[in-house]
Protein backbone atom coordinates (compact mmCIF):
# COMPACT_ATOMS: atom_id res chain seq x y z
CA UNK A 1 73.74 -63.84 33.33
CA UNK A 2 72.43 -67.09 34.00
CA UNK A 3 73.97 -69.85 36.50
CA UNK A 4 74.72 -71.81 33.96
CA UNK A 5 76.22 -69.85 31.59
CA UNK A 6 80.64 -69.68 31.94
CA UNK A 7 81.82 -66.33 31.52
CA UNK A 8 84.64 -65.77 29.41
CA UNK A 9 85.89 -61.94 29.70
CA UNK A 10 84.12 -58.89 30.83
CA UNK A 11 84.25 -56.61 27.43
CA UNK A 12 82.88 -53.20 29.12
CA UNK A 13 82.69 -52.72 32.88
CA UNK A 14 80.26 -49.73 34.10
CA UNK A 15 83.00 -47.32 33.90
CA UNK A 16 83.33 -48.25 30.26
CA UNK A 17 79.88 -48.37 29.50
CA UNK A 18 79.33 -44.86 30.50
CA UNK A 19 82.56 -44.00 28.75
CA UNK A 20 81.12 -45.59 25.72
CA UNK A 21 77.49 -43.56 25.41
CA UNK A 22 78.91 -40.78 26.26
CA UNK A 23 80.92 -40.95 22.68
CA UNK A 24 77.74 -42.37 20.68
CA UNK A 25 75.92 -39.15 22.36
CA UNK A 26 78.05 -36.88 20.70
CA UNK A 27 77.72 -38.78 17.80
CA UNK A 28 73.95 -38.21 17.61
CA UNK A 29 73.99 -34.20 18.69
CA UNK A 30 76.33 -34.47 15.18
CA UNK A 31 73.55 -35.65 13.16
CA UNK A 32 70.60 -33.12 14.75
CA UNK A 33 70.59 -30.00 12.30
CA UNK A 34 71.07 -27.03 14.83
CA UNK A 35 68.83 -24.99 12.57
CA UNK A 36 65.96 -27.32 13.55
CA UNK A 37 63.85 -27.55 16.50
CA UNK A 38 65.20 -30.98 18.09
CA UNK A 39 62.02 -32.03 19.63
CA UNK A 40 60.21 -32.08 16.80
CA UNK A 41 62.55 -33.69 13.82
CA UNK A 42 64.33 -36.14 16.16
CA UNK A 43 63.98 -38.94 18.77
CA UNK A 44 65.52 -41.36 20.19
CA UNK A 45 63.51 -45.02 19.95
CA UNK A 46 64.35 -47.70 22.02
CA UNK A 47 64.24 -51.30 21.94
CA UNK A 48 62.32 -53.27 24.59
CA UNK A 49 64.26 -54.34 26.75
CA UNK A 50 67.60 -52.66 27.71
CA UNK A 51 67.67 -50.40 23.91
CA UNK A 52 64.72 -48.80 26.63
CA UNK A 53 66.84 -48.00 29.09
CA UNK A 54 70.19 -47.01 27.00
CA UNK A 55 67.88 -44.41 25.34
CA UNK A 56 66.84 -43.07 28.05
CA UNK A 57 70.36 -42.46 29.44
CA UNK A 58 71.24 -40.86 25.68
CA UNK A 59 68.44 -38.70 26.28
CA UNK A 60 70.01 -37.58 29.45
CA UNK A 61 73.59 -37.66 27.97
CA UNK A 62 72.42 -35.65 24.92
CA UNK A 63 70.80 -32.51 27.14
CA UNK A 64 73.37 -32.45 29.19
CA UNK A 65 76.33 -31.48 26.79
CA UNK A 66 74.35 -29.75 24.23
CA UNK A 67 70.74 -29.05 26.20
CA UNK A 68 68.54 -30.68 23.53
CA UNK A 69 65.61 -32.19 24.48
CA UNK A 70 64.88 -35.02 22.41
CA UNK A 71 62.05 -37.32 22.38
CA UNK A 72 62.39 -41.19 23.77
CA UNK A 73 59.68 -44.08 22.01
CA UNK A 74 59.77 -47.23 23.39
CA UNK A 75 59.21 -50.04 20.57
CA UNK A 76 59.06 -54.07 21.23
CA UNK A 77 58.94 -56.13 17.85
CA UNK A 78 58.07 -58.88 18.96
CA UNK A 79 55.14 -59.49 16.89
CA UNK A 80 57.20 -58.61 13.54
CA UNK A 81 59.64 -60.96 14.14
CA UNK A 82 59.86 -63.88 11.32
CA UNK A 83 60.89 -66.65 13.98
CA UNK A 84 58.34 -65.86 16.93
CA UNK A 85 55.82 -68.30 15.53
CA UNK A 86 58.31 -71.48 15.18
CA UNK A 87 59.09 -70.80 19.05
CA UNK A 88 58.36 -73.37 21.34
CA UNK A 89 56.91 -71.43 24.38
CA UNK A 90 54.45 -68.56 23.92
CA UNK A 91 56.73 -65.01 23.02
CA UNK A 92 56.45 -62.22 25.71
CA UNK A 93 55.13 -58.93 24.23
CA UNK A 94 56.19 -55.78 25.93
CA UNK A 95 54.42 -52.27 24.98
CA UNK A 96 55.49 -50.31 22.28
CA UNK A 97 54.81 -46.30 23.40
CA UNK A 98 55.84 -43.37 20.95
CA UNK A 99 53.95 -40.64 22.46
CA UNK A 100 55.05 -38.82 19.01
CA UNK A 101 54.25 -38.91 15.50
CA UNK A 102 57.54 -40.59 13.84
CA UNK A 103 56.79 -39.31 10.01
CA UNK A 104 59.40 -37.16 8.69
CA UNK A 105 61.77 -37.58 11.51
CA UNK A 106 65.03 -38.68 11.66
CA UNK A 107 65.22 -41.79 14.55
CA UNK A 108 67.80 -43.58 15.98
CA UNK A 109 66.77 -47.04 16.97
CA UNK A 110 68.55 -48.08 20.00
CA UNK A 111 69.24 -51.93 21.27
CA UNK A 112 71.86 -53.57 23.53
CA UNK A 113 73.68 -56.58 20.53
CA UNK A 114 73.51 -56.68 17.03
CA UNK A 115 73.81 -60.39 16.06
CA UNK A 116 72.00 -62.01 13.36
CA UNK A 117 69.76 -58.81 12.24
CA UNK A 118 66.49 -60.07 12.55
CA UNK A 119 65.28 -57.98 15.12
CA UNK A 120 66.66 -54.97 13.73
CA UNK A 121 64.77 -55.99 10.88
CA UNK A 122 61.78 -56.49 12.69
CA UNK A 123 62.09 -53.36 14.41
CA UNK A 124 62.11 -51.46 10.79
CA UNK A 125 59.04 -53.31 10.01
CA UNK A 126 57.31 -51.86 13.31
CA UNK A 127 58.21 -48.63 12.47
CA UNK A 128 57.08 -48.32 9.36
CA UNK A 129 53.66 -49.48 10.32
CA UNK A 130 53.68 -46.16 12.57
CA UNK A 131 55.12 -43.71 10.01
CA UNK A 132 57.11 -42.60 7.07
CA UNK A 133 60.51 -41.34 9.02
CA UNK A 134 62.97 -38.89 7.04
CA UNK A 135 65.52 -41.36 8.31
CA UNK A 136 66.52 -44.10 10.54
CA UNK A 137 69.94 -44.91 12.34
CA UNK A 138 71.45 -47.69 14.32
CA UNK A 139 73.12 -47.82 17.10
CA UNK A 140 74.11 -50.78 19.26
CA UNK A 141 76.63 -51.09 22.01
CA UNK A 142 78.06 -54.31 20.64
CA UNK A 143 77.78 -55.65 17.10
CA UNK A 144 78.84 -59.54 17.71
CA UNK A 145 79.04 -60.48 14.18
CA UNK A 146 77.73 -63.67 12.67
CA UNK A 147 74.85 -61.65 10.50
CA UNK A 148 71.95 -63.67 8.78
CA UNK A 149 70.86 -60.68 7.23
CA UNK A 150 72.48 -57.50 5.62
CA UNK A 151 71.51 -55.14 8.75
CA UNK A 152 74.42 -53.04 9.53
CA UNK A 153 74.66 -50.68 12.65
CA UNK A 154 75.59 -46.89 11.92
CA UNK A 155 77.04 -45.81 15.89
CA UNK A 156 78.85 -48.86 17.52
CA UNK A 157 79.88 -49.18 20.67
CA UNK A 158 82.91 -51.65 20.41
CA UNK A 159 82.78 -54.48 17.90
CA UNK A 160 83.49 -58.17 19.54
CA UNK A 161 83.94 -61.31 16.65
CA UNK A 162 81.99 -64.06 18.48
CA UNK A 163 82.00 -67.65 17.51
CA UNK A 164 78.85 -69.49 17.55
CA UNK A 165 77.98 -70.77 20.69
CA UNK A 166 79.15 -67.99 22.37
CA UNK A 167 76.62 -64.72 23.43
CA UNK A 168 77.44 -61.20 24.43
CA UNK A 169 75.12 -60.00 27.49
CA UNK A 170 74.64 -56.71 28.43
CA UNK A 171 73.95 -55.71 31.76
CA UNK A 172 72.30 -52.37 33.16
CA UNK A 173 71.44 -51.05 36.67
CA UNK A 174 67.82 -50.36 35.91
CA UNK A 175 67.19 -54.14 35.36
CA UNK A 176 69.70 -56.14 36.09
CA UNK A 177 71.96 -57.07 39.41
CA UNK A 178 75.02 -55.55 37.85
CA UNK A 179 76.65 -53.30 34.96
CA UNK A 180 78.82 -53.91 32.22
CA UNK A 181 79.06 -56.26 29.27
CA UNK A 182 80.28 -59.95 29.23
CA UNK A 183 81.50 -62.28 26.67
CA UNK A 184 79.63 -65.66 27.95
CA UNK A 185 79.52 -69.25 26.67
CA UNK A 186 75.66 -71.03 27.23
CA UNK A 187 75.38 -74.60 27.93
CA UNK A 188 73.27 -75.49 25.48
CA UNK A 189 76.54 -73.72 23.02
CA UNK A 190 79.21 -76.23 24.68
CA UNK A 191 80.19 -80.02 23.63
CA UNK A 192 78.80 -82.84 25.81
């Protein structure tokens, strides 16, 4: 979180959080067709920043209950987004790396918050500029509400009604000081 930001309630501490994708992992073995060889009509792809690193511990989650390997892409849309170019300062591009061919897979596309649905969006743009994939799914840890655009997520995490002006911030070990998920208000959200 920032300094300036107020927190208003921790939604998901890192008992929780774990709690949480272990569920959505059992959710995905449910989709993978047991007839077909997992590492090569599924993957997991995951949003820069933390969708990275939550894939990544699906991955884990997924071959340890059920012992599927399944592929992990990392994708940043950054470049696809529609608002990147009416931005102030200069947008940071991460790499995008799908060491796999994504046409007639089935994906799930992994980030941290669903909120307005433009990145989402942008991320399905990205990905079909790789590939034709069988399907796609969604999955988000929190899904905040407040939608500009019909994006829906199929796995959820926990659903939290924000009002504007308020932000939902997930946290992970891999990049951040701390784990869990906060309900914050920013400064620039409250009244002078």
């Amino acid at each position: 979180m920032e300094p300036q930001d107020t927190v208003k309630a921790q939604l998901m501490d890192a008992r929780d959080l774990d709690r949480t994708l272990n569920r959505m992992a059992r959710q995905i073995i449910e989709q993978i067709d047991p007839d077909e060889e997992a590492s090569e009509t599924f993957a997991l792809i995951g949003m820069q920043t933390r969708g990275v690193y939550l894939a990544r511990r699906l991955q884990e989650k997924i071959r340890a209950v059920d012992g599927l390997d399944v592929p992990v892409g990392v994708l940043d849309a950054t470049m696809y987004r529609d608002d990147f170019r009416l931005r102030l300062k200069q947008p940071t591009v991460r790499a995008t790396r799908i060491p796999f061919d994504i046409t007639e897979r089935h994906l799930v596309l992994i980030d941290d918050v669903l909120y307005t649905g433009r990145t989402a969006r942008a991320a399905l743009d990205a990905l079909m500029d790789l590939g034709r994939p069988t399907s796609i799914r969604f999955l988000v840890i929190v899904d905040r509400g407040l939608r500009e655009l019909p994006i829906r997520a199929d796995i959820v995490g926990r659903e939290v009604p924000t009002l504007p002006g308020e932000e939902v911030r997930v946290r992970l070990a891999e990049v951040d000081d701390r784990e869990g998920v906060w309900l914050v208000e920013t400064p620039r959200a409250r009244p002078a």
